[in-house]
Protein backbone atom coordinates (compact mmCIF):
# COMPACT_ATOMS: atom_id res chain seq x y z
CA UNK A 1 55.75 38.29 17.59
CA UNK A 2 52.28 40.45 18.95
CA UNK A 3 50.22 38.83 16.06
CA UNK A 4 51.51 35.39 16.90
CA UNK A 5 50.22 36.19 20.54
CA UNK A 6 46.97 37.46 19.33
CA UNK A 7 46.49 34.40 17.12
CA UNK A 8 47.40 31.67 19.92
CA UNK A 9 44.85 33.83 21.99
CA UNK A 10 42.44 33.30 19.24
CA UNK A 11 42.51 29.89 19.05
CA UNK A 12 42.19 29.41 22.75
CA UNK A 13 38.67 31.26 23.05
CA UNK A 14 37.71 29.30 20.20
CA UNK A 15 38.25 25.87 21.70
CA UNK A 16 36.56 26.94 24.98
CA UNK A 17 33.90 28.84 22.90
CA UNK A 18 33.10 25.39 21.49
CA UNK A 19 33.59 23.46 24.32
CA UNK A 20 30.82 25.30 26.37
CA UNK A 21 28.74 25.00 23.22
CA UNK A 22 29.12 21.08 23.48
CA UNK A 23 27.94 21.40 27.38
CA UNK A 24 25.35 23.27 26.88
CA UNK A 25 23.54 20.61 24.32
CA UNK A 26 24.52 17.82 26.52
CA UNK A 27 22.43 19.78 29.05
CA UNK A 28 19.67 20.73 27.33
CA UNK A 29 19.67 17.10 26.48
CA UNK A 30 19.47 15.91 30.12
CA UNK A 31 16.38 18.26 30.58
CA UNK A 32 14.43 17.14 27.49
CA UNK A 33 11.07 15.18 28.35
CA UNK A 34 10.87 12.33 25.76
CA UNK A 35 6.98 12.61 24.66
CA UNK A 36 6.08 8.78 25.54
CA UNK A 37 6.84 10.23 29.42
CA UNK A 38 4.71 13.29 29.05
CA UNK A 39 2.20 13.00 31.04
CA UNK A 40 1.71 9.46 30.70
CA UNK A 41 0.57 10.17 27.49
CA UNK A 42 0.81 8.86 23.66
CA UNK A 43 2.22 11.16 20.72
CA UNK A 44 -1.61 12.91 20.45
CA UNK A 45 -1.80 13.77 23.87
CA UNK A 46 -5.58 12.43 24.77
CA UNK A 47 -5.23 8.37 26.05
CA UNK A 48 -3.06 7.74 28.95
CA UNK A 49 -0.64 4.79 28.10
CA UNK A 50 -1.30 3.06 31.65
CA UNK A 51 -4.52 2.77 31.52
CA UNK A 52 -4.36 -0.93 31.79
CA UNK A 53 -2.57 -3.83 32.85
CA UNK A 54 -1.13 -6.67 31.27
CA UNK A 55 -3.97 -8.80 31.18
CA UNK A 56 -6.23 -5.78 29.48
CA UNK A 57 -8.30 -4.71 32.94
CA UNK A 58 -8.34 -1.24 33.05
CA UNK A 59 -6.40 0.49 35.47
CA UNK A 60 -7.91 3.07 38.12
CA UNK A 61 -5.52 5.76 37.91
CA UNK A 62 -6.68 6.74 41.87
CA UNK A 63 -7.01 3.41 43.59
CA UNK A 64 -9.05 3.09 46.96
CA UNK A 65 -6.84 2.46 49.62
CA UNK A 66 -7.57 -1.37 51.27
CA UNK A 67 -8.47 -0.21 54.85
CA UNK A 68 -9.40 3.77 56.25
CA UNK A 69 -6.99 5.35 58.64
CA UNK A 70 -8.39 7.17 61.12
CA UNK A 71 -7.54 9.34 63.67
CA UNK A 72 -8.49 11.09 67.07
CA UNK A 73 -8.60 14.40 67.44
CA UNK A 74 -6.28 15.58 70.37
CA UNK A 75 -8.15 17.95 72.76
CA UNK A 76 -6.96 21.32 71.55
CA UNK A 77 -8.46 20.56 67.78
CA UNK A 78 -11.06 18.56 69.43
CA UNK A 79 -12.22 21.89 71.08
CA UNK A 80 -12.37 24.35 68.92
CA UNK A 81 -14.44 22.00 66.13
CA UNK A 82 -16.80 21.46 68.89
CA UNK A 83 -16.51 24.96 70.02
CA UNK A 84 -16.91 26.49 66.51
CA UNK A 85 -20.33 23.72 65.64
CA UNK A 86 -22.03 24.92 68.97
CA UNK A 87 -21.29 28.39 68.50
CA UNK A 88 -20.03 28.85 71.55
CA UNK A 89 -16.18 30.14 73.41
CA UNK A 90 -14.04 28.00 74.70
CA UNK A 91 -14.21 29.18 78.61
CA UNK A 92 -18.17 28.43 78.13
CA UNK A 93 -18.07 25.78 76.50
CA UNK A 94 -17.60 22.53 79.40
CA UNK A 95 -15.93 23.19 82.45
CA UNK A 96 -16.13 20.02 84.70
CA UNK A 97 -15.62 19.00 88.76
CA UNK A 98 -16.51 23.02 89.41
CA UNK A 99 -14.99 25.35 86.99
CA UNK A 100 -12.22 23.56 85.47
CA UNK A 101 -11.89 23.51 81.58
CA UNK A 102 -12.70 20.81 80.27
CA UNK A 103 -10.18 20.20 77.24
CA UNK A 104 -7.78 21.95 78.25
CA UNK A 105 -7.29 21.52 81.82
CA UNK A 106 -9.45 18.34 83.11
CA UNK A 107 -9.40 16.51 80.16
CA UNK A 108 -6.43 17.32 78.39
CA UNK A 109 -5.19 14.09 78.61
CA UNK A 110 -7.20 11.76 78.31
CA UNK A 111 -7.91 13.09 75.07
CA UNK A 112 -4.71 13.20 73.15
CA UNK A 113 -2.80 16.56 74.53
CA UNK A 114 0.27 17.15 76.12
CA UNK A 115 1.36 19.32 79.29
CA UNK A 116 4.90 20.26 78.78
CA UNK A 117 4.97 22.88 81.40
CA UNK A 118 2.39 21.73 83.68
CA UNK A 119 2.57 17.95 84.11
CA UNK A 120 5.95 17.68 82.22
CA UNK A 121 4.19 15.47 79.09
CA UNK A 122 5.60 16.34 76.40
CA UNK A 123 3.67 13.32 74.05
CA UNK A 124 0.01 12.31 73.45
CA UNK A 125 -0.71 9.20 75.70
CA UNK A 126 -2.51 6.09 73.93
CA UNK A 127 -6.08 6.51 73.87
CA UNK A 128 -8.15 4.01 76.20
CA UNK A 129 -11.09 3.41 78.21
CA UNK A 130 -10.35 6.73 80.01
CA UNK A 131 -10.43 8.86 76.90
CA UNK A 132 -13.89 7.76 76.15
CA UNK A 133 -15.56 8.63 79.29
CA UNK A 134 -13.71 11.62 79.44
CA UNK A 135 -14.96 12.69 75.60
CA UNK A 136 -18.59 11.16 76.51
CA UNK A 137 -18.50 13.42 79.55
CA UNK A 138 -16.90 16.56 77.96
CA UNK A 139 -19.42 16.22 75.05
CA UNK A 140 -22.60 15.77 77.53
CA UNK A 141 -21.80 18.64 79.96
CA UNK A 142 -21.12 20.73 76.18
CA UNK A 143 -24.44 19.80 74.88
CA UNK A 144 -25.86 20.28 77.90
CA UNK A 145 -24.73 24.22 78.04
CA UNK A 146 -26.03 24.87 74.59
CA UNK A 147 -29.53 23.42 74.37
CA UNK A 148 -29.44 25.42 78.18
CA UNK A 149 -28.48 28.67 76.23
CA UNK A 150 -31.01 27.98 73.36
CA UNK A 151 -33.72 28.25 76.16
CA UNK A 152 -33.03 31.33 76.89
CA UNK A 153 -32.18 32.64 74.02
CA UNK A 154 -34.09 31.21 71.24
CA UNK A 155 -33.39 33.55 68.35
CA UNK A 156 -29.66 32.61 68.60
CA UNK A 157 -30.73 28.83 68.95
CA UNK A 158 -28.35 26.65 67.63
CA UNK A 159 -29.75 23.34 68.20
CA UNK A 160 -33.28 23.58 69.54
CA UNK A 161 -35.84 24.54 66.78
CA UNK A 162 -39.89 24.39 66.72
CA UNK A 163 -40.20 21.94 63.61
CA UNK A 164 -38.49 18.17 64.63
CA UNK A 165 -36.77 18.26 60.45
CA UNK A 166 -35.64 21.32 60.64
CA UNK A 167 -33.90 20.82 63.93
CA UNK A 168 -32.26 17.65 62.55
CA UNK A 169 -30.99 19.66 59.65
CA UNK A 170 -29.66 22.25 61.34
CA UNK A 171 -28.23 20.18 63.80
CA UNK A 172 -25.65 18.13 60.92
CA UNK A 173 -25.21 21.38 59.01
CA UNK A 174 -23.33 22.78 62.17
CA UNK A 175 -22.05 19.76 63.31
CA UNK A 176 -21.14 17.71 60.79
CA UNK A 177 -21.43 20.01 57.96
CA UNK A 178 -23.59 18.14 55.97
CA UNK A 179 -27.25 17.45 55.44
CA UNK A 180 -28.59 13.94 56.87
CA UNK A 181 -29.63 10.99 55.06
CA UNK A 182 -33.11 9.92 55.24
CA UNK A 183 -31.83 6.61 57.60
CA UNK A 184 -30.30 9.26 59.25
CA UNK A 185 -33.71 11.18 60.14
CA UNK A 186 -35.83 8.20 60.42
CA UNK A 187 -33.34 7.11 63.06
CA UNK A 188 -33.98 10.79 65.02
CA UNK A 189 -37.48 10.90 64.52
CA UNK A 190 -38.21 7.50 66.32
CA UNK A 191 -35.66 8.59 68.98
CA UNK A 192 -37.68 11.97 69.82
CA UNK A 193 -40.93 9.58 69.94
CA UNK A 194 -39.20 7.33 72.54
CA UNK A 195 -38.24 10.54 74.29
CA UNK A 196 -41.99 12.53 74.36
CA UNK A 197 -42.66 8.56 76.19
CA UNK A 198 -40.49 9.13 78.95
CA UNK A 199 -39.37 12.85 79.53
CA UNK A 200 -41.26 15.36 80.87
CA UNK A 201 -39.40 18.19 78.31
CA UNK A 202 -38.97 15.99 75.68
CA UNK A 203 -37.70 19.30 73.44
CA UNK A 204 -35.18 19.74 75.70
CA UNK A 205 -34.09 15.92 76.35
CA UNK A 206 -34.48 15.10 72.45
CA UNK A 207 -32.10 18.28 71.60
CA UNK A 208 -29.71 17.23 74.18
CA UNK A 209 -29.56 13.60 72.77
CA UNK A 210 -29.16 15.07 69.28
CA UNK A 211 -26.48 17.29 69.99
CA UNK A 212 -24.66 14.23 71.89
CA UNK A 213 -25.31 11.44 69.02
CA UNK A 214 -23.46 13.64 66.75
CA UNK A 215 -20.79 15.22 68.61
CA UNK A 216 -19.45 11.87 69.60
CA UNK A 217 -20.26 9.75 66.19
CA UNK A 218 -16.61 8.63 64.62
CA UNK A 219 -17.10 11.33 61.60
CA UNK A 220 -17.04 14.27 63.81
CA UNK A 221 -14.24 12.58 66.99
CA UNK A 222 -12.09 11.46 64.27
CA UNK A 223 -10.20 12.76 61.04
């Protein structure tokens, strides 16, 4: 009677010993790659099999999207890029209509923030006519302060520089961190020669309008 037990028990763990067996290659199954999928890839691994269509025209595996998106900066990131390109904190940056900040009090807005505790706005408004005066202004009165500071300090001069090119240069580098295109300084140098026409500091007039082109130019406003 105990070895009739022990042999029932036997063949028990043997069927579910070979049942799990079963599950587990139907498993490993599921989780096998076939090698056509692989990467897109043939059986030697080098030519992608999509590489083109059915009429033979190759295939860019990274197509350009039809039309850019773009998008304004809302005041808070919209500060500190401008902040961090002047060189230059946030409480001196622009304060506007006697010291009132201007991106994140004035201004805060008309350029894409919110006041959730102060004005109970707890979403960006749309951006209109009002958000570009108030970024042209904001970007002036910023400008303004730093070719004011490089002045008086002209070792720590961040936009204001002896030699016209090299002023340029820096002037993208910070801003727009990137170096201009010869259009680009062609279109500078004819501006400072309308400015030595009719300003009486055409340094300081010419660095202001440099600073100002830039800072409010789509590639640095927008992302």
């Amino acid at each position: 009677m105990r070895w009739s037990l022990y042999l029932l028990l036997a063949v028990v763990n043997l069927s579910l010993l070979q049942a799990c067996n079963r599950q587990s290659e139907q498993d490993d199954d599921k989780r096998t790659i076939p090698p056509s999928a692989d990467l897109n890839q043939d059986g030697d691994g080098d030519t992608p099999q999509n590489d083109k269509d059915n009429s033979g025209t190759p295939v860019d595996e990274f197509p350009e999207a039809p039309s850019a998106y773009y998008k304004l900066k809302p005041s808070k990131l919209l500060a500190r890029d401008l902040s961090a390109a002047l060189n230059m904190s946030l409480e001196a940056l622009c304060q506007d209509q006697g010291d009132r900040p201007c991106f994140q009090d004035i201004h805060n807005i008309s350029l894409g923030g919110v006041a959730p505790y102060k004005s109970a706005i707890y979403t960006a408004k749309a951006i209109s006519s009002r958000s570009a005066i108030a970024m042209e202004r904001s970007a002036l009165i910023a400008c303004r302060n730093r070719v004011e500071k490089d002045l008086t300090s002209s070792q720590d001069s961040v936009i204001l520089h002896d030699r016209p090119s090299v002023m340029i240069s820096q002037a993208f580098q910070r801003i727009l961190s990137r170096d201009p295109t010869p259009s680009e300084i062609d279109t500078q140098l004819n501006l400072l020669k309308r400015t030595k026409v009719t300003s009486a500091a055409p340094k300081r007039d010419w660095g202001l309008l440099l600073c100002y082109s830039l800072v409010t130019s789509t590639e640095f406003l927008f992302y």
